[in-house]
Protein backbone atom coordinates (compact mmCIF):
# COMPACT_ATOMS: atom_id res chain seq x y z
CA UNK A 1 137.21 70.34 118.76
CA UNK A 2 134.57 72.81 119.74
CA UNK A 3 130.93 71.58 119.69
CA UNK A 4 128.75 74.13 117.41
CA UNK A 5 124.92 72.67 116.88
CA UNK A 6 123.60 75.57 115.55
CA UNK A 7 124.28 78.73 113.64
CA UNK A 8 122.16 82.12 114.20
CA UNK A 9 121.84 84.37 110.98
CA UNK A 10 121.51 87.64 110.83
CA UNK A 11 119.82 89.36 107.79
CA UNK A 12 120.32 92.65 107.10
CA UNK A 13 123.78 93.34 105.48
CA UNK A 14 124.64 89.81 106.47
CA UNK A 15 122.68 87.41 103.73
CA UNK A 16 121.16 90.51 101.63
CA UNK A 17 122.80 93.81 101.45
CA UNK A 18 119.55 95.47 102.42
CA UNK A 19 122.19 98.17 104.30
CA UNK A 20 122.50 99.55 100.81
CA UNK A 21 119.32 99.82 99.62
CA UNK A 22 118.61 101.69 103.19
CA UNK A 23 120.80 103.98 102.78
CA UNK A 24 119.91 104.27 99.31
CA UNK A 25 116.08 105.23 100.63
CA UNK A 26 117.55 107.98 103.09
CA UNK A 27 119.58 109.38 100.58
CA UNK A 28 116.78 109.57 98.26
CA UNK A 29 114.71 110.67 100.83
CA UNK A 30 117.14 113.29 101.30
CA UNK A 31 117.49 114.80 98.53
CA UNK A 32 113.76 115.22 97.73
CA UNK A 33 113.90 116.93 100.90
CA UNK A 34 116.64 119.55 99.88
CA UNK A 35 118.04 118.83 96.49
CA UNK A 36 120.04 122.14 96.46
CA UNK A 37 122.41 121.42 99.52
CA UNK A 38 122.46 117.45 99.72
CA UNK A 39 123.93 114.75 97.61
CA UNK A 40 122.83 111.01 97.51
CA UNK A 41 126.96 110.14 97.77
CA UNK A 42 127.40 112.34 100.95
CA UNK A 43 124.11 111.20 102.82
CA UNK A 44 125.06 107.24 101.99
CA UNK A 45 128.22 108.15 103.02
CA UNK A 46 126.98 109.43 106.41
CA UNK A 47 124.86 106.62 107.16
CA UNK A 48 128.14 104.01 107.71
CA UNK A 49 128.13 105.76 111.37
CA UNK A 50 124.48 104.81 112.25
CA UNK A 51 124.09 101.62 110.80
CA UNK A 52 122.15 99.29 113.04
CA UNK A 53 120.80 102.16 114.99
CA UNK A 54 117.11 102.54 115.51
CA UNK A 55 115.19 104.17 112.92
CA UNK A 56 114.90 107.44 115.40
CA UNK A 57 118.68 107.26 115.96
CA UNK A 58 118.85 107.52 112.53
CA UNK A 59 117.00 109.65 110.92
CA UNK A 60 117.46 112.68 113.52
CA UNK A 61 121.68 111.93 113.08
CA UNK A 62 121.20 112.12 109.37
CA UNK A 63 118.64 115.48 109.67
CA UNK A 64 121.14 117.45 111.81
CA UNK A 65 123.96 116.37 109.95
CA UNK A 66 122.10 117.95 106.53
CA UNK A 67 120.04 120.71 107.98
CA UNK A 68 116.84 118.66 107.41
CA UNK A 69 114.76 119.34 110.74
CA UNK A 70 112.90 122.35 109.24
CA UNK A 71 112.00 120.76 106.00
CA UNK A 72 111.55 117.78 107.35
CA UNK A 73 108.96 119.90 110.10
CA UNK A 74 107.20 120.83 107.35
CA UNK A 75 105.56 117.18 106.17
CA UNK A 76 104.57 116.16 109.24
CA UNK A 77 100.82 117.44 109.10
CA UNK A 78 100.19 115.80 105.63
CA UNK A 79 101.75 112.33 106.33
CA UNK A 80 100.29 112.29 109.82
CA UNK A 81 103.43 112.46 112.39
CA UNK A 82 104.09 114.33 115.59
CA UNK A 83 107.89 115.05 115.19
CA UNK A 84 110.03 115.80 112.13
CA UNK A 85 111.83 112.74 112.81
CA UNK A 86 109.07 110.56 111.89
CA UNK A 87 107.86 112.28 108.88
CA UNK A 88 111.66 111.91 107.00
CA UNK A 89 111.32 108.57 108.24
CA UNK A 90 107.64 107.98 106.53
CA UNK A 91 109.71 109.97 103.29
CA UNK A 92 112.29 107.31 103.62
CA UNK A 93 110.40 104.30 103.75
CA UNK A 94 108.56 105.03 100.41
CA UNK A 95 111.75 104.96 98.26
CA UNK A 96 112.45 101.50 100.25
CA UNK A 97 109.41 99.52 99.71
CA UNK A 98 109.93 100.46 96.12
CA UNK A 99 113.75 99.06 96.22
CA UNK A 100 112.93 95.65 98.21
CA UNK A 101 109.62 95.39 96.79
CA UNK A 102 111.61 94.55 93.62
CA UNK A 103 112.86 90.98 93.56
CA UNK A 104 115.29 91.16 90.84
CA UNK A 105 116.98 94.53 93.27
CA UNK A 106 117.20 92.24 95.81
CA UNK A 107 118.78 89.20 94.20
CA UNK A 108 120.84 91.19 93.15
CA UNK A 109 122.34 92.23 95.90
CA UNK A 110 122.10 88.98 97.95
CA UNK A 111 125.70 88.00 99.96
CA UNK A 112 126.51 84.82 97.94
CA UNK A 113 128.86 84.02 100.81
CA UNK A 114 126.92 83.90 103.51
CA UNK A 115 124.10 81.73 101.59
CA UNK A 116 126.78 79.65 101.17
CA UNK A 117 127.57 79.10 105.12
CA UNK A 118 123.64 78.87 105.45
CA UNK A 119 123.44 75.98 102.91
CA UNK A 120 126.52 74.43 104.44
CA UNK A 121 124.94 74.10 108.17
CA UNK A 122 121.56 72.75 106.93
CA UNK A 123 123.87 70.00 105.18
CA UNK A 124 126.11 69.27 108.26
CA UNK A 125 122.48 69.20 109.91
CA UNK A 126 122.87 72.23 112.45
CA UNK A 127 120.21 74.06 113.41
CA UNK A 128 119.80 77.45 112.26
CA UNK A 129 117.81 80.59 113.01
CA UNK A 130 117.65 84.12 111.87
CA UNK A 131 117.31 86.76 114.29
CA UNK A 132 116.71 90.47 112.76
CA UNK A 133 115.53 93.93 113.86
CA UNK A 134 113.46 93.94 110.44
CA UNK A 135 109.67 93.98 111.39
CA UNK A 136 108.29 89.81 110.30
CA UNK A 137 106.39 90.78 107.40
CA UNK A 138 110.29 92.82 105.53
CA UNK A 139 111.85 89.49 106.47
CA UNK A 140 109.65 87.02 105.23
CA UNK A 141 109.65 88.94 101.90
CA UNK A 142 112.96 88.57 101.79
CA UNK A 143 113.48 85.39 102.46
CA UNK A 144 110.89 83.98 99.79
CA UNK A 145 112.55 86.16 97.39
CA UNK A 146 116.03 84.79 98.03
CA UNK A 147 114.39 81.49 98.02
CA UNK A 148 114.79 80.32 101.86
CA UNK A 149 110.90 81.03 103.32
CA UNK A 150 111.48 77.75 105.04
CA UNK A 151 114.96 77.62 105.51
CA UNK A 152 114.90 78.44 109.03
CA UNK A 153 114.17 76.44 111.66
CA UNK A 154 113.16 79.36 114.04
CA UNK A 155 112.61 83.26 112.49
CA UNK A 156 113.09 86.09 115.15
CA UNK A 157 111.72 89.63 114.17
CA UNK A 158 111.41 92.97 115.42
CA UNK A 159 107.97 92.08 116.23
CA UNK A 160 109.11 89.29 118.65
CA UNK A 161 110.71 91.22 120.98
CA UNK A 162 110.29 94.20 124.04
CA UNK A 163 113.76 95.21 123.06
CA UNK A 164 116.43 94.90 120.20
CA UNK A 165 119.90 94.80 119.49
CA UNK A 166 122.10 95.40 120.97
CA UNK A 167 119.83 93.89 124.01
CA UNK A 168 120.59 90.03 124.00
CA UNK A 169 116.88 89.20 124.06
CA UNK A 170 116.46 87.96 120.85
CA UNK A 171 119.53 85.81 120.80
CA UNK A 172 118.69 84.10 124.13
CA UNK A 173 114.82 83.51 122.49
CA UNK A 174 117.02 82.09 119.20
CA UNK A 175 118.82 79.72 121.73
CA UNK A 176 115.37 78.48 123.58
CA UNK A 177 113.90 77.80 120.18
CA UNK A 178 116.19 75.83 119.05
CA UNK A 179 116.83 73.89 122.26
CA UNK A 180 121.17 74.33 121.81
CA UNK A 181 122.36 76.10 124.66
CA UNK A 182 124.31 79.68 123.80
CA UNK A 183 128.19 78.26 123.62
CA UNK A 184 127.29 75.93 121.09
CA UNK A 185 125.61 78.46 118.66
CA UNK A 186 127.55 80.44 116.37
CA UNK A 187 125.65 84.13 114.96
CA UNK A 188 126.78 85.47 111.92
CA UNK A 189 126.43 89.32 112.20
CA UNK A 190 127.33 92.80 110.20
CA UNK A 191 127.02 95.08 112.66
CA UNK A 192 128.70 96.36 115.94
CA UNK A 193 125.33 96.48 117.86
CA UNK A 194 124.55 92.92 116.27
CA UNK A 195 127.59 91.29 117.50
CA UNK A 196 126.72 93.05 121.11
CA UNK A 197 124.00 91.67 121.26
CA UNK A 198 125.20 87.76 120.09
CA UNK A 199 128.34 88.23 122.44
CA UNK A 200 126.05 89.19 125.65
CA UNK A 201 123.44 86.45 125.31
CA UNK A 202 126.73 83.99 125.79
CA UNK A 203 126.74 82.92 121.71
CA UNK A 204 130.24 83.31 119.58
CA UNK A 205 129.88 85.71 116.70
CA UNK A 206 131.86 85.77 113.50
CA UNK A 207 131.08 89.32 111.85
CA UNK A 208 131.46 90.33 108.01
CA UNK A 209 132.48 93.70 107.53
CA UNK A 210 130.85 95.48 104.49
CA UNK A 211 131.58 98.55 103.50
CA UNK A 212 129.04 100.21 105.53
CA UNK A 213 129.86 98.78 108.98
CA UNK A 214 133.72 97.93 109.09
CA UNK A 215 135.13 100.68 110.22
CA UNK A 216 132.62 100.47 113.23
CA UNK A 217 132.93 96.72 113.55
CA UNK A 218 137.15 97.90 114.60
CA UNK A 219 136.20 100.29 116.43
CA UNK A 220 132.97 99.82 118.51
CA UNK A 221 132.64 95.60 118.48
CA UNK A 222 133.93 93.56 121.36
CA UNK A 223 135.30 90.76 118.63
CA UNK A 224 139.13 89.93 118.22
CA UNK A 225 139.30 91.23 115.12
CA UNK A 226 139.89 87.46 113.58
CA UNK A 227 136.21 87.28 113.75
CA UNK A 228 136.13 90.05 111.77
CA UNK A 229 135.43 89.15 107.40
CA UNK A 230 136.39 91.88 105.24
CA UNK A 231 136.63 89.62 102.13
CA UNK A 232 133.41 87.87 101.87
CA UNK A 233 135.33 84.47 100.20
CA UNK A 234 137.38 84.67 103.34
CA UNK A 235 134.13 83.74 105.10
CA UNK A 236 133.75 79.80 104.93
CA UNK A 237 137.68 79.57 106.19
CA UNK A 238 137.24 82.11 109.28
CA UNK A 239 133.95 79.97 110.67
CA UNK A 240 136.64 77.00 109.92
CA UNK A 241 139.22 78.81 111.66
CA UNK A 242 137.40 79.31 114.68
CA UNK A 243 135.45 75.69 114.68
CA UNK A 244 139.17 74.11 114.93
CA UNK A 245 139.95 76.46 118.21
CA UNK A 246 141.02 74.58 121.14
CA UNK A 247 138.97 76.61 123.30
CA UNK A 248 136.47 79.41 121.07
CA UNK A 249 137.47 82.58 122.31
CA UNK A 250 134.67 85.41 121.84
C-alpha cells in the first residue's frame, strides 16, 4: 500500500470557498465601475476562466472583457496607482475585506469536506501543511476564524515565496518543512495552476472541482481525471481510492 506521511492543503476554494467571495468583490467592483453595461452574474461568471491567476492576470482579463480600462483609468490618481489595472484591483479589494472580514460570511461558506480530510490526517497522525498564494496575514484570518490557527504544522504564504503557483516552489518548501520527502505527500488543490504546481514539485494531488474551476481542472490540469472531486462527499473515498493504488499514479 502506498506510504502517504503527510497531506498539503490548499486554502482558497479548497477548505473555504473564498473563490466566491472573490469573485463576488470583482463583480461588485464592477459594477460600481459601470452599473449601466455590467451585471454581478455575468462578471462572476467570467471569472471561472481566471481563477488562480495573479491578481494582474485578472483584473486586466476581466476589464477588457467589460470595457473597464477607461473607467477604471480614471481612479487611479485618487487611490494612488500607476496603471488602471491596479486601481480596479484597489476597487476590488475593498468589497473583499468587507466579505472575509466577516466571520459568520466565512463560516459560512467553509468546505465541510475538506475539514473533514484535514481532521482525519491530524488523527491518523500525518503531517500537514497549507500552502496558499493568499498574502500570511488573509490566511491566518482565516484560519482562526474556521477555528484551525494551529492546525498546521507548517503555513506557506504568498509572502514566503520569489514565485507562486503554478511554480513548484512552495510545495518543495512544504516538503522541507515537514521533513517527508515529495512522493509521500498528498496536496489537496482547486485549481489547475494549483495542481501544476503540486504535480511538478514531485507530490500527488487529488483536486476538488467547484463550480468555479472544473471546467478548467478537465481541461488545463495534468490529473487523470479520477483525481478529479466534483461531489465534495465523494472526497474522503477518492483520497481512499488512491491511498489503496498499487503504485499512485499522478
Amino acid at each position: 500500500m502506498p506510504d502517504i506521511n503527510a497531506f498539503v492543503f490548499d486554502l482558497d476554494g479548497t477548505l473555504v470557498q473564498t473563490e466566491r467571495l472573490k469573485a463576488r468583490s470583482y463583480a461588485k467592483a464592477a459594477v460600481a465601475l459601470c452599473p449601466e453595461n455590467v451585471t454581478e452574474d455575468d462578471v462572476m461568471e467570467a471569472y471561472k476562466d481566471v481563477v488562480g491567476e495573479s491578481r494582474q492576470v485578472v483584473a486586466t482579463t476581466l476589464m477588457e472583457r467589460f470595457g473597464l480600462e477607461a473607467v477604471s483609468a480614471e481612479h487611479m490618481t485618487e487611490i494612488g496607482v500607476d496603471a488602471p489595472w491596479q486601481a480596479f484591483v484597489q476597487l476590488r479589494l475593498g468589497y473583499y475585506h468587507d466579505l472575509v472580514g466577516d466571520p459568520d460570511v466565512l463560516r459560512e461558506n467553509r468546505w465541510p469536506h475538506s475539514l473533514a480530510l484535514l481532521e482525519r490526517a491530524r488523527e491518523n497522525q500525518c503531517a500537514v501543511a497549507l500552502a496558499t498564494t493568499s498574502r500570511r496575514t488573509q490566511a491566518c484570518h482565516v484560519l482562526d476564524v474556521l477555528g484551525h490557527d494551529d492546525t498546521f504544522d507548517f503555513v506557506a504564504t504568498a509572502d514566503d515565496v520569489a514565485r507562486t503557483k503554478p511554480h513548484p516552489e512552495i510545495y518543495r518548501m512544504c516538503a522541507v518543512e515537514l521533513g517527508v520527502a515529495p512522493e509521500h505527500i498528498l496536496a489537496i488543490e482547486d485549481s489547475p495552476t494549483g495542481t501544476e504546481a503540486a504535480l511538478a514539485a514531485g507530490l500527488h494531488c487529488i483536486a476538488f472541482g467547484t463550480p468555479f474551476t472544473e471546467a478548467r481542472l478537465r481541461a488545463e490540469s495534468s490529473l487523470d481525471d479520477r483525481w478529479i472531486v466534483t461531489d465534495p462527499n465523494d472526497l474522503l473515498n477518492t483520497v481512499d481510492t488512491l491511498l489503496e493504488e498499487p503504485a499512485l499514479s499522478k
